[in-house]
N, C-alpha and C. Protein backbone atom coordinates (compact mmCIF):
# COMPACT_ATOMS: atom_id res chain seq x y z
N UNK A 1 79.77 106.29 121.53
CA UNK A 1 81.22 106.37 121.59
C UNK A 1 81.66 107.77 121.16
N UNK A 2 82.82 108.09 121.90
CA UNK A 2 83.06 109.53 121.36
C UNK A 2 84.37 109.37 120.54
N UNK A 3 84.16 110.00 119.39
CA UNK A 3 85.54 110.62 118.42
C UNK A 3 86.02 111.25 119.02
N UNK A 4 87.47 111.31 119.32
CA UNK A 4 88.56 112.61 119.15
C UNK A 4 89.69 112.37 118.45
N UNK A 5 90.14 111.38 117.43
CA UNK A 5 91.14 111.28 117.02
C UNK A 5 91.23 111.73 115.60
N UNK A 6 90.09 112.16 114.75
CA UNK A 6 90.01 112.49 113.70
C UNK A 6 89.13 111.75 112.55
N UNK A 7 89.29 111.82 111.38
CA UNK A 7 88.34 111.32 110.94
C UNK A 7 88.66 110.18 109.54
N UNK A 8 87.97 109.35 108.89
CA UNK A 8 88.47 108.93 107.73
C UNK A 8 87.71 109.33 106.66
N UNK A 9 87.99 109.75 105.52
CA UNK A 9 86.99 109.94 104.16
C UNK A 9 87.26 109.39 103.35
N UNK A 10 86.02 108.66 102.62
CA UNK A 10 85.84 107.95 101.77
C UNK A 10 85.69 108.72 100.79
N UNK A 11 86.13 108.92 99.28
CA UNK A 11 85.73 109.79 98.44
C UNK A 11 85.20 108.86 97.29
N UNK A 12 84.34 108.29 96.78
CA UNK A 12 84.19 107.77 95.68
C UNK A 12 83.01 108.16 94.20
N UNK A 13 83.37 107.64 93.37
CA UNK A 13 83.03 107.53 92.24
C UNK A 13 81.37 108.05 92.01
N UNK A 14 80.61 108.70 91.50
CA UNK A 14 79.28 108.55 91.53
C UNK A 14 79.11 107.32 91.13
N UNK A 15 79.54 107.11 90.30
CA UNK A 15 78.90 105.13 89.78
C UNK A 15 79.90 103.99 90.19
N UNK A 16 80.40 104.55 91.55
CA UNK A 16 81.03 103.46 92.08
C UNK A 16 80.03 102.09 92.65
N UNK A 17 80.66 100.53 91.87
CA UNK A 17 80.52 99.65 92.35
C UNK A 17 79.76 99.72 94.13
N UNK A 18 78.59 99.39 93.79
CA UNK A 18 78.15 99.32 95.21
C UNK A 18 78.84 98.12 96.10
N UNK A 19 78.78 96.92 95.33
CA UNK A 19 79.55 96.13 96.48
C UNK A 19 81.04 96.20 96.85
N UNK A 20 82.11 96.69 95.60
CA UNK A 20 82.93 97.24 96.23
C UNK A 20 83.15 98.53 97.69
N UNK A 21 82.23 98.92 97.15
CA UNK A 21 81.87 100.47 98.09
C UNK A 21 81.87 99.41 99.20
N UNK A 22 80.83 98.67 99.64
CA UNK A 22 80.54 98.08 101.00
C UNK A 22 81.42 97.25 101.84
N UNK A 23 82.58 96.53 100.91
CA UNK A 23 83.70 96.01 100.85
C UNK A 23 84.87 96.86 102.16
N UNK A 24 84.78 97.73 101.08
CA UNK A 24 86.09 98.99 101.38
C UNK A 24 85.23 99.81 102.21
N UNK A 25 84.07 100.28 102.97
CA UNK A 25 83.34 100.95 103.80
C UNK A 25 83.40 99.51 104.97
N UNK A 26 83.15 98.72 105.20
CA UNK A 26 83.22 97.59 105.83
C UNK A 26 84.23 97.45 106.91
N UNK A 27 85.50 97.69 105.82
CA UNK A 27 87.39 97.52 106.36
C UNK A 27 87.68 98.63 106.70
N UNK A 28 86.76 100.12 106.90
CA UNK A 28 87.22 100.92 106.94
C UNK A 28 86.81 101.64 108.07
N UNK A 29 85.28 100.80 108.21
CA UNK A 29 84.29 100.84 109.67
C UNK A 29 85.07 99.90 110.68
N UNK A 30 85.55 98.94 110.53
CA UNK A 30 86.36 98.34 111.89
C UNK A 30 87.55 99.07 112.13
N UNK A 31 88.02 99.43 111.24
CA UNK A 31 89.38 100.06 111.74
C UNK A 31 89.06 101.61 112.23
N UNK A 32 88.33 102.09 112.19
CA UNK A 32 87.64 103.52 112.41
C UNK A 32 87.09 103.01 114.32
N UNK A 33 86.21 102.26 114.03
CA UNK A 33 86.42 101.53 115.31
C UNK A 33 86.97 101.53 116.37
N UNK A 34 88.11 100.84 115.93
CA UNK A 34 88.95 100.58 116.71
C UNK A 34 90.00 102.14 117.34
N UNK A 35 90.29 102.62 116.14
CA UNK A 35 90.49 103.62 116.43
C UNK A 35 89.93 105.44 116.73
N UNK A 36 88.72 104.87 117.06
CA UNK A 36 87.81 106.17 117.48
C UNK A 36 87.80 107.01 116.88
N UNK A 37 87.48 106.52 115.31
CA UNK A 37 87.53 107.96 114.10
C UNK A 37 86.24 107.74 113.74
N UNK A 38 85.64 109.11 112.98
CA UNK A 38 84.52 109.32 112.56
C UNK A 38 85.06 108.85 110.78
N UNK A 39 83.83 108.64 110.24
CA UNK A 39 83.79 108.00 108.88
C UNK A 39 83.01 109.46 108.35
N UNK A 40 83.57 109.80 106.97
CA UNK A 40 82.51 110.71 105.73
C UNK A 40 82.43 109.99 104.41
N UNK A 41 81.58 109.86 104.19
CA UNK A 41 81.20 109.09 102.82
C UNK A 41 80.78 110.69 101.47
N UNK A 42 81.90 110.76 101.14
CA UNK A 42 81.44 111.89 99.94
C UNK A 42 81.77 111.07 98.44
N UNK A 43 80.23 111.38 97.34
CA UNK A 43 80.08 110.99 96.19
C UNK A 43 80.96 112.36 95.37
N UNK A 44 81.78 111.47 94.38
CA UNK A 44 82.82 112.99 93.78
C UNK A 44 82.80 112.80 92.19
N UNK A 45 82.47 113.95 91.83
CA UNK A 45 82.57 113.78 90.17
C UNK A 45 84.36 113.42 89.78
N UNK A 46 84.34 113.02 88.74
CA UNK A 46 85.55 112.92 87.63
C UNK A 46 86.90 111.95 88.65
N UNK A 47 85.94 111.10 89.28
CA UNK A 47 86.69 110.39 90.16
C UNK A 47 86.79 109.00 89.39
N UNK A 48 87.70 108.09 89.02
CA UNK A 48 87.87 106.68 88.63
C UNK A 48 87.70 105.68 89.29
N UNK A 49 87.98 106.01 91.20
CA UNK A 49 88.38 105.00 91.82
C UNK A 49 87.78 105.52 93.69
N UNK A 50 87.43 104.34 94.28
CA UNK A 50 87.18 104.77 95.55
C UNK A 50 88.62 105.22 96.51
N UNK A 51 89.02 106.24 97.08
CA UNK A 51 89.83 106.41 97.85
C UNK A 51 89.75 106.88 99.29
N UNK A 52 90.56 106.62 100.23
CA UNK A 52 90.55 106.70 101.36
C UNK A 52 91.25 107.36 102.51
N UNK A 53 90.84 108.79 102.79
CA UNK A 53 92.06 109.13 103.52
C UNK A 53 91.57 109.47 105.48
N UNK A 54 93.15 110.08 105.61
CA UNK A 54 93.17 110.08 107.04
C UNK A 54 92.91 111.91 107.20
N UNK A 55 91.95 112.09 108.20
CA UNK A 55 92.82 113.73 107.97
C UNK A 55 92.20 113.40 110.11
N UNK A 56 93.37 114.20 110.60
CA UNK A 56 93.45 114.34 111.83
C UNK A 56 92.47 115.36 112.47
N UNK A 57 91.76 115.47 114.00
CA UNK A 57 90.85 116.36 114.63
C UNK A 57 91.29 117.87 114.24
N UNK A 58 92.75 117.83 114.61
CA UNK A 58 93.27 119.60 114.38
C UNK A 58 93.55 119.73 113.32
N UNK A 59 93.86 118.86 112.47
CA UNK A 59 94.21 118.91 110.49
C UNK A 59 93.54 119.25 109.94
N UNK A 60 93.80 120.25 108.81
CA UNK A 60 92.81 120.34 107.86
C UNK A 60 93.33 119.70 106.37
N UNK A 61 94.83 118.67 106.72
CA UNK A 61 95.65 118.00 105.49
C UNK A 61 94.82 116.44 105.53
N UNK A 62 94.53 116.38 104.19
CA UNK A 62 94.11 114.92 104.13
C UNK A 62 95.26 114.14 103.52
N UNK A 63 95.49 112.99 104.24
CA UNK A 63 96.24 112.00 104.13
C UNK A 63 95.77 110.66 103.33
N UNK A 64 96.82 110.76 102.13
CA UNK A 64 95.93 109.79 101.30
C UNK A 64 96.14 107.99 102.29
N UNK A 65 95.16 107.07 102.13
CA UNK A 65 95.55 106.09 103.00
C UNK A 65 95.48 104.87 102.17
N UNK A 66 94.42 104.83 101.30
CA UNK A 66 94.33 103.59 100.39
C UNK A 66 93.69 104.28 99.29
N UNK A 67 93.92 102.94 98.17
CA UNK A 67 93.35 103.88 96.81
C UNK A 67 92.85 102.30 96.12
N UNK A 68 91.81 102.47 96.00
CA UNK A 68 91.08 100.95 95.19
C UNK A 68 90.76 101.25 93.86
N UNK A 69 91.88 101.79 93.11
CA UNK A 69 91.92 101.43 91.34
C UNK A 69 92.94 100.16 91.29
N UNK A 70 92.25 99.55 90.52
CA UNK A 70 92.98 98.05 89.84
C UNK A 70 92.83 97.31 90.77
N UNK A 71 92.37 96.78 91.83
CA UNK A 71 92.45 95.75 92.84
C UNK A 71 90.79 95.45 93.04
N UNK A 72 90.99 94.13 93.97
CA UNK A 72 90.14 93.38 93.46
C UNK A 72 90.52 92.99 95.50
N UNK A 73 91.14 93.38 96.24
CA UNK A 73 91.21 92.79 97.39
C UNK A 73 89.69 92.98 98.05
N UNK A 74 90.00 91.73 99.13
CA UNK A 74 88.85 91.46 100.02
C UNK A 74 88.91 92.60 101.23
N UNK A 75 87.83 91.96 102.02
CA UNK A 75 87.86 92.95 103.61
C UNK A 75 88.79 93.04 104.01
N UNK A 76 89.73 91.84 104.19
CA UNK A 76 90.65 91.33 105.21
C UNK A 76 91.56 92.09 104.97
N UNK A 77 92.46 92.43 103.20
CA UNK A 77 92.99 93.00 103.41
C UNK A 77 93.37 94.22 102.84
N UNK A 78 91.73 94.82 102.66
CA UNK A 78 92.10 96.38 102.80
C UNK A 78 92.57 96.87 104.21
N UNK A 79 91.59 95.99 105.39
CA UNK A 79 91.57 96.31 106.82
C UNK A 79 93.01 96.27 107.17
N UNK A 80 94.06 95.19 106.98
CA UNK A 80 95.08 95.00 107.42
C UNK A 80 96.06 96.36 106.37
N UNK A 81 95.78 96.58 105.18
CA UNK A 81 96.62 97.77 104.84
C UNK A 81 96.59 99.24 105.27
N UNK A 82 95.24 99.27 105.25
CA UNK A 82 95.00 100.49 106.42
C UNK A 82 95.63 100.47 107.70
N UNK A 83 95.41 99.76 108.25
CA UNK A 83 95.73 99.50 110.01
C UNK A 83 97.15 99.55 109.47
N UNK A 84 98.19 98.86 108.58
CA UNK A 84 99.37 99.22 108.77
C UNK A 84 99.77 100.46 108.53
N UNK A 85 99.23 101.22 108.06
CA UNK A 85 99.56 102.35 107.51
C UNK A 85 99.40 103.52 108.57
N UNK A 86 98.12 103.26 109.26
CA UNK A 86 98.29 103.88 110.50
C UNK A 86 98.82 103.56 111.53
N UNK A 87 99.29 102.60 111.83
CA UNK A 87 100.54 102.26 113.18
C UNK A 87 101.66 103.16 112.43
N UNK A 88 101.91 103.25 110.52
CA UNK A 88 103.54 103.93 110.60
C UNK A 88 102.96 105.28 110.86
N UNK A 89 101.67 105.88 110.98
CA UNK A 89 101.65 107.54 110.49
C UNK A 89 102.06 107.86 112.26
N UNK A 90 100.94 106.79 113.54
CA UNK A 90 101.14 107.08 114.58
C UNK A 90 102.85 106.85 115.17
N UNK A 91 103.50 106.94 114.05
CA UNK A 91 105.00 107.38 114.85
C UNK A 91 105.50 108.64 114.26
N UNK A 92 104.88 109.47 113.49
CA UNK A 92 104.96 110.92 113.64
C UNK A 92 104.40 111.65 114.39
N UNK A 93 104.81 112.71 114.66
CA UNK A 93 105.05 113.82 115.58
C UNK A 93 103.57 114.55 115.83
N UNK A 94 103.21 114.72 114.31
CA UNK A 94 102.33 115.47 114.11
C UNK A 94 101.07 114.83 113.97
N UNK A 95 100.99 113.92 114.75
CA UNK A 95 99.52 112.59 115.20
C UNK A 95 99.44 111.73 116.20
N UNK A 96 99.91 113.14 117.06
CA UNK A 96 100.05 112.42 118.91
C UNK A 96 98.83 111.62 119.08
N UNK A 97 97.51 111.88 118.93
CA UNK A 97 96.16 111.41 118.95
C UNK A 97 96.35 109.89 118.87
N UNK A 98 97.01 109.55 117.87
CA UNK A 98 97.46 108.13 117.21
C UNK A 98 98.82 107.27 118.18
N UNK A 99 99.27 108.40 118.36
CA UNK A 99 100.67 107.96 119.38
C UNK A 99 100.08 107.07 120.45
N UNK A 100 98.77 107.74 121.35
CA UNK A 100 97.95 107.07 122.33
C UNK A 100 97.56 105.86 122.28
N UNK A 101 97.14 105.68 120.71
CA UNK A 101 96.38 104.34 120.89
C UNK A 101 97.58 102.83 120.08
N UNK A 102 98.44 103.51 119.56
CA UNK A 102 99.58 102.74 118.80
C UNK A 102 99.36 101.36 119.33
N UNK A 103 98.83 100.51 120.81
CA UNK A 103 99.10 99.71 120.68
C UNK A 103 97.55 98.65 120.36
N UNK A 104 97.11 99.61 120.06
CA UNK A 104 95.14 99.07 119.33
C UNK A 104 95.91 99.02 118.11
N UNK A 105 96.85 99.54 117.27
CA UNK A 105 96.72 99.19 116.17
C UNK A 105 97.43 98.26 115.91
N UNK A 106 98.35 98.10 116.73
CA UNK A 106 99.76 96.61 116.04
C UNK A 106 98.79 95.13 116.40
């Protein structure tokens, strides 16, 4: 399959929870999926919490998208908070890429 819409990064914890990790890598691989983004998995010092952002093919701005301190949610619905979050980003201007596929994500 080919990427062109950009990518998602995972930034987490060196001693992040492995099954959380697989949890939130899981919900983050279908929706990447679906929307023809590439995944980066980077281990980060002085980090508390796994986080998740958007950064676009021509962007070099990362977009924060989810943040898993204090929660305890399942697959279902990290997947569904992500995915909402990108149907609102694909109605800005500046993520035509996303504009295309708007109706994979609703």
């Amino acid at each position: 399959m080919l990427y062109t819409n950009g990518k998602f990064l995972i930034y987490t914890p060196r001693l992040a929870n492995k099954k959380r990790l697989e949890v939130i890598g899981s919900a983050v691989s279908k929706i990447a999926d679906t929307l023809r983004l590439e995944i980066e998995v980077a281990r980060k010092k002085k980090l508390l919490s796994t986080y998740v952002y958007y950064r676009g093919y021509y962007d070099e701005e990362e977009i924060p998208i989810y943040c898993d301190w204090g929660k305890n949610w399942n697959e279902k619905e990290i997947y569904d908070t992500i995915k909402s979050i990108m149907f609102a980003l694909s109605f800005h201007p500046k993520h035509a890429t996303l504009q295309v596929i708007r109706k994979q994500i609703a």
